[in-house]
PDB file of N, CA and C in Angstrom:
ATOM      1  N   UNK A   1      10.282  -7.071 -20.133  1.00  0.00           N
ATOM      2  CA  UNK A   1       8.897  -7.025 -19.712  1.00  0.00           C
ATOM      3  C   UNK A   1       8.022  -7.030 -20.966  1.00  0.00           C
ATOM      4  N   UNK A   2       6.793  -7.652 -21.068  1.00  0.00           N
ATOM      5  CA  UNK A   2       6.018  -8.103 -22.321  1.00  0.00           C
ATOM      6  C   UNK A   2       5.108  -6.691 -22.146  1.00  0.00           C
ATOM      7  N   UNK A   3       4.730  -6.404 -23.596  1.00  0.00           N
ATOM      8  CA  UNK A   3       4.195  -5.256 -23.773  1.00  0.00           C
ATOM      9  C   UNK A   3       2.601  -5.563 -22.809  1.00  0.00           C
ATOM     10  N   UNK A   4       1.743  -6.450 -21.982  1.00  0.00           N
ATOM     11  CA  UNK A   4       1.105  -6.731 -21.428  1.00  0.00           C
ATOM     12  C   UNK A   4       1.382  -6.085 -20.304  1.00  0.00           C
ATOM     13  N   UNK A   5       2.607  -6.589 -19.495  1.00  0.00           N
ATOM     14  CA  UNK A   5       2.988  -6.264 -18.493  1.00  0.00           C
ATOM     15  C   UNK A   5       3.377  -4.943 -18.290  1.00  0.00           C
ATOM     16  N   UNK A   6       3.989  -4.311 -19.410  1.00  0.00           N
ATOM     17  CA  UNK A   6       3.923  -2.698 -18.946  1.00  0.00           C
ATOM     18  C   UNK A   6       2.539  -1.963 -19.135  1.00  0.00           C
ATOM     19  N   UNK A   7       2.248  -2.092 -19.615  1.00  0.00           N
ATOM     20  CA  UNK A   7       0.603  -1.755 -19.536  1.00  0.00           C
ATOM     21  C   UNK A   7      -0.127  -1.835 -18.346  1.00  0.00           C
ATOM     22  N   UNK A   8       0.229  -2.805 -17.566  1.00  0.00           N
ATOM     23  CA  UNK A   8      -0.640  -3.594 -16.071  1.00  0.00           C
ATOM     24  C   UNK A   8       0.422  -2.421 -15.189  1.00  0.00           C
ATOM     25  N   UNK A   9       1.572  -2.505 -15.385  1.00  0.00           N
ATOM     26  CA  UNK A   9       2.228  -1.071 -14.501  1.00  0.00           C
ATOM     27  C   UNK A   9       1.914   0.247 -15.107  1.00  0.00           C
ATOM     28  N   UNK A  10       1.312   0.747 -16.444  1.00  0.00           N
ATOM     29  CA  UNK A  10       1.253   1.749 -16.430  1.00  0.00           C
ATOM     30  C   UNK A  10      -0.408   2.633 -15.882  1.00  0.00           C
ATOM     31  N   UNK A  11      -1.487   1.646 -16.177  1.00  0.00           N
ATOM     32  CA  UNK A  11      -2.259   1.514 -15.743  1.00  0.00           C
ATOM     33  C   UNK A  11      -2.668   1.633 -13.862  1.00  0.00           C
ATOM     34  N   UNK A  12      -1.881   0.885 -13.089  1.00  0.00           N
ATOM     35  CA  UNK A  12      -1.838   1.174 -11.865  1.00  0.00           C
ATOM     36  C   UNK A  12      -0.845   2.511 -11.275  1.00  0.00           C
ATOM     37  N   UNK A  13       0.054   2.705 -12.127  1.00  0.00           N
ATOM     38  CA  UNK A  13       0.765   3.712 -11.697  1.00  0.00           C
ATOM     39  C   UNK A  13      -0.207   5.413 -12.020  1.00  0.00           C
ATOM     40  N   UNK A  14      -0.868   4.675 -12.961  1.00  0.00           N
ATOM     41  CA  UNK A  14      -2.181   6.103 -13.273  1.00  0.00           C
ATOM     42  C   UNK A  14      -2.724   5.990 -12.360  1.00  0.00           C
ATOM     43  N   UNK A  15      -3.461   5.116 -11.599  1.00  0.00           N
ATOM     44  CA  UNK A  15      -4.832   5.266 -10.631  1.00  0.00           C
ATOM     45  C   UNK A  15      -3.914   5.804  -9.225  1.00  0.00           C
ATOM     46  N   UNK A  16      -2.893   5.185  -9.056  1.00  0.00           N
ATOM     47  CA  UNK A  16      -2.074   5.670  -8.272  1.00  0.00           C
ATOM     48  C   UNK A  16      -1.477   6.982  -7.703  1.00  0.00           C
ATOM     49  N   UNK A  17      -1.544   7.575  -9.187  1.00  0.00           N
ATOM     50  CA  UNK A  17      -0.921   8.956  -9.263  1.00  0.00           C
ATOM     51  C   UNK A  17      -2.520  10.055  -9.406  1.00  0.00           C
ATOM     52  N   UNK A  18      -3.474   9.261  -9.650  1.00  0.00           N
ATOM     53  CA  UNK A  18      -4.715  10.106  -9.949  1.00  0.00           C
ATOM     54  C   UNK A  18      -5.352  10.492  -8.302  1.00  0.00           C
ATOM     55  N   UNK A  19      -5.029   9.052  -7.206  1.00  0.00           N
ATOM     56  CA  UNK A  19      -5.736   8.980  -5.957  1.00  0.00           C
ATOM     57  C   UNK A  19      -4.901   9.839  -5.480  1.00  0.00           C
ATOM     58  N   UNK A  20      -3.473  10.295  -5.428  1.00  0.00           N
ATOM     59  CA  UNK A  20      -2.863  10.452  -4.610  1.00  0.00           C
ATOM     60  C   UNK A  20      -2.770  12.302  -4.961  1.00  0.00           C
ATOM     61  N   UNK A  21      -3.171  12.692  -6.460  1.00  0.00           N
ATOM     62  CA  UNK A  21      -3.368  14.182  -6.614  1.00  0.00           C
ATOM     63  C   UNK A  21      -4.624  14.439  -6.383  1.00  0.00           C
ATOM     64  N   UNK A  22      -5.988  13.558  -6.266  1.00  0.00           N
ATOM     65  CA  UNK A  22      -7.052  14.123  -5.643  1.00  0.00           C
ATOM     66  C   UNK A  22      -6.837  14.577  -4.440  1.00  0.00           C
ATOM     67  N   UNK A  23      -5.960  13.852  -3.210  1.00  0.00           N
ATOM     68  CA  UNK A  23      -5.783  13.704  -2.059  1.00  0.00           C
ATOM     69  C   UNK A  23      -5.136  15.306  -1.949  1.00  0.00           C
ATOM     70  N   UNK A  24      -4.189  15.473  -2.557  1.00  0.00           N
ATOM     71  CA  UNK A  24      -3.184  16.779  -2.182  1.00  0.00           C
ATOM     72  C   UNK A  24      -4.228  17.686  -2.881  1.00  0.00           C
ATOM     73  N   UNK A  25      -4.729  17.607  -3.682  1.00  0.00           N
ATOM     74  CA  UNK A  25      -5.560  18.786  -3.674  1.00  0.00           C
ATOM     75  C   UNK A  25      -6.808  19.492  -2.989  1.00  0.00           C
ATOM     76  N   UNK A  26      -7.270  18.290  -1.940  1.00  0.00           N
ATOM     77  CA  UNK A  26      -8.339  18.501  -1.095  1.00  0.00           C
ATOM     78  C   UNK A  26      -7.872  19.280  -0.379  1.00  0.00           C
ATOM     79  N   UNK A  27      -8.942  19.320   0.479  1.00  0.00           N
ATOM     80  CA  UNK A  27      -8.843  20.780   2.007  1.00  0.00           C
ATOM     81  C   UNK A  27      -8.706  19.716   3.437  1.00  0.00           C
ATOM     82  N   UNK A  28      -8.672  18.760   2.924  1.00  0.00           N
ATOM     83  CA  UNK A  28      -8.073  17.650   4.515  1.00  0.00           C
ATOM     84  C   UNK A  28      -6.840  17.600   4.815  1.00  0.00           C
ATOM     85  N   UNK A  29      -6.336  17.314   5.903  1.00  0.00           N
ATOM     86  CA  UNK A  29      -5.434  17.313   6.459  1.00  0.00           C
ATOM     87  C   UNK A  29      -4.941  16.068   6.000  1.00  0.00           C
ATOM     88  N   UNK A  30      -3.368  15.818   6.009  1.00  0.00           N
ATOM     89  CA  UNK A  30      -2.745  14.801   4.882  1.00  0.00           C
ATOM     90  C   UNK A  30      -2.118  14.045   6.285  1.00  0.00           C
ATOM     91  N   UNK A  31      -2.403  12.563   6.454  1.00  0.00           N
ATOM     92  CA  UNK A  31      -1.681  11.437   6.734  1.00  0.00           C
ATOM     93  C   UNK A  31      -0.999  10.595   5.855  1.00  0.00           C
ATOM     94  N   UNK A  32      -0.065   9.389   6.554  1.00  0.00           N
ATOM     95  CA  UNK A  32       0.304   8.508   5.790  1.00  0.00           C
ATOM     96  C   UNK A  32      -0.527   7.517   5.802  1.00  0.00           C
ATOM     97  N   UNK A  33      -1.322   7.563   6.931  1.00  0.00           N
ATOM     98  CA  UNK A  33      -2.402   6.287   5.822  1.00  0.00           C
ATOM     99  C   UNK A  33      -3.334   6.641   5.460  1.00  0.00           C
ATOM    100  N   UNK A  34      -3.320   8.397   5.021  1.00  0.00           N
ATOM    101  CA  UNK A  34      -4.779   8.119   4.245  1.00  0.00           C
ATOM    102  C   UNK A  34      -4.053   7.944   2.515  1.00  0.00           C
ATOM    103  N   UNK A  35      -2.307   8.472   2.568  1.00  0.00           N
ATOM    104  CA  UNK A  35      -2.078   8.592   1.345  1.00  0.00           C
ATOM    105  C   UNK A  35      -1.434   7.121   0.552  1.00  0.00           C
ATOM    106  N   UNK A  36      -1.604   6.398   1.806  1.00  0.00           N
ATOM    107  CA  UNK A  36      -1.500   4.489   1.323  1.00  0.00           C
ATOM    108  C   UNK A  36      -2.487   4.196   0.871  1.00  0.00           C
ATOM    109  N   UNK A  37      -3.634   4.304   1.492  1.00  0.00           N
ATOM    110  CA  UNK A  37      -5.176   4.119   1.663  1.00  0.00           C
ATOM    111  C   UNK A  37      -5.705   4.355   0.226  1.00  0.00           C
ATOM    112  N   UNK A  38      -5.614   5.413  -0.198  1.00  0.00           N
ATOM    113  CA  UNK A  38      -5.834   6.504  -1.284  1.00  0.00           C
ATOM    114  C   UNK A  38      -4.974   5.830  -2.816  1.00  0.00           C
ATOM    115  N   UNK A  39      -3.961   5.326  -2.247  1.00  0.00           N
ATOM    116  CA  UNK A  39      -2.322   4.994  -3.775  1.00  0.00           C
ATOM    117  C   UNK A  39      -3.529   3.507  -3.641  1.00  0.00           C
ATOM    118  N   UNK A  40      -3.770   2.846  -2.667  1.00  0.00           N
ATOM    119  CA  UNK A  40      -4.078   1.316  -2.689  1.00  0.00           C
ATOM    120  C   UNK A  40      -5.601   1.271  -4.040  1.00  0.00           C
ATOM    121  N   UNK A  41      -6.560   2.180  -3.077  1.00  0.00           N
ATOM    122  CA  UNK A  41      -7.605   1.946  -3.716  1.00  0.00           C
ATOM    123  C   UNK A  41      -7.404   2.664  -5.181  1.00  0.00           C
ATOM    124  N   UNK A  42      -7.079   3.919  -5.448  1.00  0.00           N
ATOM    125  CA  UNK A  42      -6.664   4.216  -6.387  1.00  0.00           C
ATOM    126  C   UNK A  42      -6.895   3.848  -7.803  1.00  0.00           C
ATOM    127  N   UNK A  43      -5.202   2.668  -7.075  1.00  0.00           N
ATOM    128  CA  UNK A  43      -4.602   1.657  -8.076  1.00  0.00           C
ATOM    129  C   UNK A  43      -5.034   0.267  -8.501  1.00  0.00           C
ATOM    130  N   UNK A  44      -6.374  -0.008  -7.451  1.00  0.00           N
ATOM    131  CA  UNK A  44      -7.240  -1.193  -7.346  1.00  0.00           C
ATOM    132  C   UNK A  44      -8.357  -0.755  -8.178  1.00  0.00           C
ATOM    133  N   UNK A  45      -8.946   0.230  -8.133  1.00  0.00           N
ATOM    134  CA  UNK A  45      -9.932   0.768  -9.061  1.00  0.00           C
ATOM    135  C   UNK A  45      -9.788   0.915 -10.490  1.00  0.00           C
ATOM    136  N   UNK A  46      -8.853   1.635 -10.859  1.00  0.00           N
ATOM    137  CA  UNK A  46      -8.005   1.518 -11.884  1.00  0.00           C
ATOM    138  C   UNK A  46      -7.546   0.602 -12.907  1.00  0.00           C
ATOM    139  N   UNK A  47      -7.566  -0.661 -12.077  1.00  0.00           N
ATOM    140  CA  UNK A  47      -7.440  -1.871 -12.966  1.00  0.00           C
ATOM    141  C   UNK A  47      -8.495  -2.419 -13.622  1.00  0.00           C
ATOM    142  N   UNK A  48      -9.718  -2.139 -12.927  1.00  0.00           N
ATOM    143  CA  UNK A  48     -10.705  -2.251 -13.424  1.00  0.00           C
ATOM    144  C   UNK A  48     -11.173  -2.347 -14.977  1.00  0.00           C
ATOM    145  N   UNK A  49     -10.376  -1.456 -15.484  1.00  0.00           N
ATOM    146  CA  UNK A  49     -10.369  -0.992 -16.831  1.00  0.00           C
ATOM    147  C   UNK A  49      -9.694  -1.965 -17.891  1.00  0.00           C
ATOM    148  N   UNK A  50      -9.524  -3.157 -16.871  1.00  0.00           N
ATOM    149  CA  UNK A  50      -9.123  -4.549 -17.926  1.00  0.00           C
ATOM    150  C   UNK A  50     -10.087  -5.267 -17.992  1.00  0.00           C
ATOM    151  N   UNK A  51     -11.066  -5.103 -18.052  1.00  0.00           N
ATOM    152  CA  UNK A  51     -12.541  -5.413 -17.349  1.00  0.00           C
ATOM    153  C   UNK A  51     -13.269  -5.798 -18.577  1.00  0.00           C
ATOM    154  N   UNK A  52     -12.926  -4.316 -19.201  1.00  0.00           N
ATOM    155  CA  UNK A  52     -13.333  -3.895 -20.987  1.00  0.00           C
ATOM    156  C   UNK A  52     -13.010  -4.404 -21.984  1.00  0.00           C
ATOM    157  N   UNK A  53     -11.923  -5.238 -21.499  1.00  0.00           N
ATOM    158  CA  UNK A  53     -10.973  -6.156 -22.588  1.00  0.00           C
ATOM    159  C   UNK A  53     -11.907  -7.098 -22.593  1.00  0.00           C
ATOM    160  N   UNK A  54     -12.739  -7.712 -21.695  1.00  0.00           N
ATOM    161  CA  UNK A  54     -13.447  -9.006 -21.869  1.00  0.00           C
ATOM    162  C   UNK A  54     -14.365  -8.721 -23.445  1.00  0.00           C
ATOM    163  N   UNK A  55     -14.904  -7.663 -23.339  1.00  0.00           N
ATOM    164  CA  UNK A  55     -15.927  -7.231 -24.306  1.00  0.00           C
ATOM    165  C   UNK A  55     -15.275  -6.791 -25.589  1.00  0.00           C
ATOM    166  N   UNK A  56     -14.342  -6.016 -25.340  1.00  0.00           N
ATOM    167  CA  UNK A  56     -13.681  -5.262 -26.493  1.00  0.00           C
ATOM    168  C   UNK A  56     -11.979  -5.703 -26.248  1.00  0.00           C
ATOM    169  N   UNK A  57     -11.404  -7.015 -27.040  1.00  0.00           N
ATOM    170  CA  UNK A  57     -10.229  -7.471 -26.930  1.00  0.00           C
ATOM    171  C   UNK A  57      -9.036  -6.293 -28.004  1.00  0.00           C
ATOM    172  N   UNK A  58      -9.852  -5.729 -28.692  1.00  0.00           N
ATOM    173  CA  UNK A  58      -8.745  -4.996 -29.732  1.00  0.00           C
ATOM    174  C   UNK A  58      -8.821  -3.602 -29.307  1.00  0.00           C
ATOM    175  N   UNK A  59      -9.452  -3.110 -28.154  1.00  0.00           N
ATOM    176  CA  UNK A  59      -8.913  -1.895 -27.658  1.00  0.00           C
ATOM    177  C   UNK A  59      -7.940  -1.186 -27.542  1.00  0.00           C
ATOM    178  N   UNK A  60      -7.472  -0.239 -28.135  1.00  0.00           N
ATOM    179  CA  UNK A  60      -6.321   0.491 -28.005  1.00  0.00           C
ATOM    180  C   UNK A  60      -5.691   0.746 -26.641  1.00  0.00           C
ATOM    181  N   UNK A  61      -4.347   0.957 -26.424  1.00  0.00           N
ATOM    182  CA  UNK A  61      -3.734   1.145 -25.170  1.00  0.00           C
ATOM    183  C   UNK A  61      -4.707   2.697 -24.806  1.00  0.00           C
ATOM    184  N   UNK A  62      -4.516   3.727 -25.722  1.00  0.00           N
ATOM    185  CA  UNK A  62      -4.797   4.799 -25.290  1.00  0.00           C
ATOM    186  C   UNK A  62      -6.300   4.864 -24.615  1.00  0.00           C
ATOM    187  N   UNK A  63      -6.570   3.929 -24.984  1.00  0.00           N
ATOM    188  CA  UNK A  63      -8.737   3.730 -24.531  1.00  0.00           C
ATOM    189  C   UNK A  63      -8.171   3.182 -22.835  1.00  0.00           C
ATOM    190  N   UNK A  64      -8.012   2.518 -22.925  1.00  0.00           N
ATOM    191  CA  UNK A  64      -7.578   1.289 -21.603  1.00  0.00           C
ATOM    192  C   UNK A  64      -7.039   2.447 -20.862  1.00  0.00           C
ATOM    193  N   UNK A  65      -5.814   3.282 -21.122  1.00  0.00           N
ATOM    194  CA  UNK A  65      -5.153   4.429 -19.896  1.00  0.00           C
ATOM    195  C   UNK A  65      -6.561   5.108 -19.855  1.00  0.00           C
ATOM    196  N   UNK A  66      -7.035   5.704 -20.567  1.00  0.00           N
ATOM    197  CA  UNK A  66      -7.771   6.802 -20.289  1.00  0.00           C
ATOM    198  C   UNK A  66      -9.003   6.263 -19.396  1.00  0.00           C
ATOM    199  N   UNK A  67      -9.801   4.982 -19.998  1.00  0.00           N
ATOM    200  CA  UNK A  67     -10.610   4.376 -18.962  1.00  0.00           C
ATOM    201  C   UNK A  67     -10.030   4.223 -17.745  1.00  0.00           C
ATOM    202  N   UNK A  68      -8.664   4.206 -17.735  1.00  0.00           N
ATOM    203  CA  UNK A  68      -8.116   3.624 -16.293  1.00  0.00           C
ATOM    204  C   UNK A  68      -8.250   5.209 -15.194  1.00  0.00           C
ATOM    205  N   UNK A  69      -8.158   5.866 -15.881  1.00  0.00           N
ATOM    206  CA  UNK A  69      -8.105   7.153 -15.698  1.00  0.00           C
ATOM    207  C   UNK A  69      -9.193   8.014 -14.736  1.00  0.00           C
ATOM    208  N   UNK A  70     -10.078   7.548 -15.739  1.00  0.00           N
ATOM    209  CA  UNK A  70     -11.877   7.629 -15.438  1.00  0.00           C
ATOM    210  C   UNK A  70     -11.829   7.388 -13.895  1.00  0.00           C
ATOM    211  N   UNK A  71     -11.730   5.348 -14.502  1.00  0.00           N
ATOM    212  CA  UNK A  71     -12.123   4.905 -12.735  1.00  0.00           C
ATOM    213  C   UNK A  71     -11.328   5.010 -12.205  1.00  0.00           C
ATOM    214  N   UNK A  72      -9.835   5.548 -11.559  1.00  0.00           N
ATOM    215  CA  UNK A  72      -8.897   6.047 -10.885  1.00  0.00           C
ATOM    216  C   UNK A  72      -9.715   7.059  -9.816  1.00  0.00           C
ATOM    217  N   UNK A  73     -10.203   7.690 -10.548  1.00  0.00           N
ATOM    218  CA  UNK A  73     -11.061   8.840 -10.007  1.00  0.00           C
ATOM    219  C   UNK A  73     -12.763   8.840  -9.945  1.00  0.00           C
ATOM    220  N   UNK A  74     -13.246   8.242 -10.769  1.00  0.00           N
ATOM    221  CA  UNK A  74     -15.024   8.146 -10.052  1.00  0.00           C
ATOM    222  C   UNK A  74     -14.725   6.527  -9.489  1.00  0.00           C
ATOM    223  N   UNK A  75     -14.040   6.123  -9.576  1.00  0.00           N
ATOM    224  CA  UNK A  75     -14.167   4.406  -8.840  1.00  0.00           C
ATOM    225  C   UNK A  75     -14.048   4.819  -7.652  1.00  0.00           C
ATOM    226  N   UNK A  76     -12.613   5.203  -7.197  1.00  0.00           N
ATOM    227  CA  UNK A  76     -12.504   5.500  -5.582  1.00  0.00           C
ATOM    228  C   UNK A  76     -13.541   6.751  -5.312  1.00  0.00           C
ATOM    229  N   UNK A  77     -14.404   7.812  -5.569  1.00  0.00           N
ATOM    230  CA  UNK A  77     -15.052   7.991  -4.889  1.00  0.00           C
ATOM    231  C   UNK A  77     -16.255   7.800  -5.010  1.00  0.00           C
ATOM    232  N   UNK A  78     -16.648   6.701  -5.781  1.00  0.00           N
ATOM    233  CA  UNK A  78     -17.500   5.734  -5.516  1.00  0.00           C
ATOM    234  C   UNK A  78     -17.568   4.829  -4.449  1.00  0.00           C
ATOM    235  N   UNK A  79     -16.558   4.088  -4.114  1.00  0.00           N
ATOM    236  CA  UNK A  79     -16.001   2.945  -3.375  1.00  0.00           C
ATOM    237  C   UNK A  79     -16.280   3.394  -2.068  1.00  0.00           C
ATOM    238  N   UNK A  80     -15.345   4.648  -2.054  1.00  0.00           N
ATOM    239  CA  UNK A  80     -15.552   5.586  -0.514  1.00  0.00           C
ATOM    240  C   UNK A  80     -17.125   6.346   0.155  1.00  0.00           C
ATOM    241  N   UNK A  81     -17.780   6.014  -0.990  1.00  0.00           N
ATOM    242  CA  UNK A  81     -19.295   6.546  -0.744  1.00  0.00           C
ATOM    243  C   UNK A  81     -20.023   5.174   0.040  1.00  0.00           C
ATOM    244  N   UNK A  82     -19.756   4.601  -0.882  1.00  0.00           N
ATOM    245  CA  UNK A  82     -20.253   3.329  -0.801  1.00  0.00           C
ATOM    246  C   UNK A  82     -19.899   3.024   0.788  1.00  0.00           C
ATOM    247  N   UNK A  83     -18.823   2.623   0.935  1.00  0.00           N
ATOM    248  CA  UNK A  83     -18.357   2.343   2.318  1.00  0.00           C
ATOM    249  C   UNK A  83     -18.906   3.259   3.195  1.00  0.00           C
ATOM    250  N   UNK A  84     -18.853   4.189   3.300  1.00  0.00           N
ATOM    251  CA  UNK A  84     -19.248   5.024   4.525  1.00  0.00           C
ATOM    252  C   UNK A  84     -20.474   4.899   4.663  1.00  0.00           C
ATOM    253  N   UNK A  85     -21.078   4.649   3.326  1.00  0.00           N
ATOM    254  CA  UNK A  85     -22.888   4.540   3.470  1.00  0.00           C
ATOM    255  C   UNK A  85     -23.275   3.109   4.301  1.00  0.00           C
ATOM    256  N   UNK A  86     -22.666   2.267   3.713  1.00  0.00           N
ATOM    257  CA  UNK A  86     -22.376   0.755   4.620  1.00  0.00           C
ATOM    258  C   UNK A  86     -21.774   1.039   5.725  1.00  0.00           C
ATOM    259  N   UNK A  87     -21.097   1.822   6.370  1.00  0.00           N
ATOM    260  CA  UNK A  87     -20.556   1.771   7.940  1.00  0.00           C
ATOM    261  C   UNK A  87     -21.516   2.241   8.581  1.00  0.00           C
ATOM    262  N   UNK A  88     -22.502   3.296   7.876  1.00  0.00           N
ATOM    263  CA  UNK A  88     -23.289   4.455   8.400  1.00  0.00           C
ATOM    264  C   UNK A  88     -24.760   3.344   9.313  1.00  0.00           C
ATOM    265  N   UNK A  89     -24.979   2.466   8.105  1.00  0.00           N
ATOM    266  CA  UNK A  89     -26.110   1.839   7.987  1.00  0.00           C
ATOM    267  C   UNK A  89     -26.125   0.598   9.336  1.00  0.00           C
ATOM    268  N   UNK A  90     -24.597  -0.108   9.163  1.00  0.00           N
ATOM    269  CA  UNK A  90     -24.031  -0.886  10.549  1.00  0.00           C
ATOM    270  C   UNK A  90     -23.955  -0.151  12.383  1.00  0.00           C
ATOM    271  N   UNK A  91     -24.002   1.104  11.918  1.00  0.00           N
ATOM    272  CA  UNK A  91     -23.955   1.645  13.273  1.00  0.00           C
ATOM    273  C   UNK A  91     -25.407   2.413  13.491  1.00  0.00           C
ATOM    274  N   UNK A  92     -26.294   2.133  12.528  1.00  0.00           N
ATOM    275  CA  UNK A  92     -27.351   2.633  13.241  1.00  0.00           C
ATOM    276  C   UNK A  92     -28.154   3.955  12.722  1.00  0.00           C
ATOM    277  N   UNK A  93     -27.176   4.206  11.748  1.00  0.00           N
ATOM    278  CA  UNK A  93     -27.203   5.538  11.431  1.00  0.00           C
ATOM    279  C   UNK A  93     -27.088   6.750  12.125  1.00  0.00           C
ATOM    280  N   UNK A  94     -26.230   6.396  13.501  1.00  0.00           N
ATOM    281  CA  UNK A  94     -25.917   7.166  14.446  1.00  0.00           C
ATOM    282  C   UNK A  94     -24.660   8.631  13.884  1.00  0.00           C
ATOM    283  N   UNK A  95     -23.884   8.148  12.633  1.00  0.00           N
ATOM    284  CA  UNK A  95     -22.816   9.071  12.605  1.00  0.00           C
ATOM    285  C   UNK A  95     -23.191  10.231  11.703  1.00  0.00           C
ATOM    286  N   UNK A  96     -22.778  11.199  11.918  1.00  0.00           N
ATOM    287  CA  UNK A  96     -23.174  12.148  11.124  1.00  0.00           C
ATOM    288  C   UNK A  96     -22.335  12.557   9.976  1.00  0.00           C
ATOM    289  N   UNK A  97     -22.813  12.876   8.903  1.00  0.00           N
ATOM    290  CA  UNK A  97     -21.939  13.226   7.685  1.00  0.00           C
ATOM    291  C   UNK A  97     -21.957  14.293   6.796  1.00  0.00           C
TER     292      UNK A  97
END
């Protein structure tokens, strides 16, 4: 595997492991799809942080995990704000939150 490619797995396996210990540490009740739901976006957010490479190509690995890190965790509950505010707005603003 090219030192690229472990990077692209170590990177998702962070956002992965970041969504899925926010999740167990909340006060909600734990499903399996909220903890798919949660590993998906996570690990989709997370990648994000190759984003930075456009701007800054000689970034260190350790910058890139730790950014990945960041948005692992304010991306998805960004994402999840976002969405609910957009479902909220489609129904009328009927649901309460």
């Amino acid at each position: 595997m090219k030192v690229e490619d472990e990077l692209i797995v170590k990177v998702a396996l962070i956002g992965a492991l970041v969504a899925v210990g926010k999740l167990l540490a909340g006060s909600e009740p734990l499903s399996i799809r909220k903890v798919i739901g949660r590993t998906i976006l996570g690990s989709a957010s997370s990648m994000v942080a190759f984003s930075i490479l456009i701007h800054k190509p000689d970034l260190s690995e350790l910058a890139i995990v730790g950014l990945s890190s960041l948005l692992g965790i304010l991306g998805h509950s960004v994402i999840e704000y976002l969405a609910i505010k957009y479902l909220d707005k489609k129904a009328g603003g009927k649901n309460e939150r």
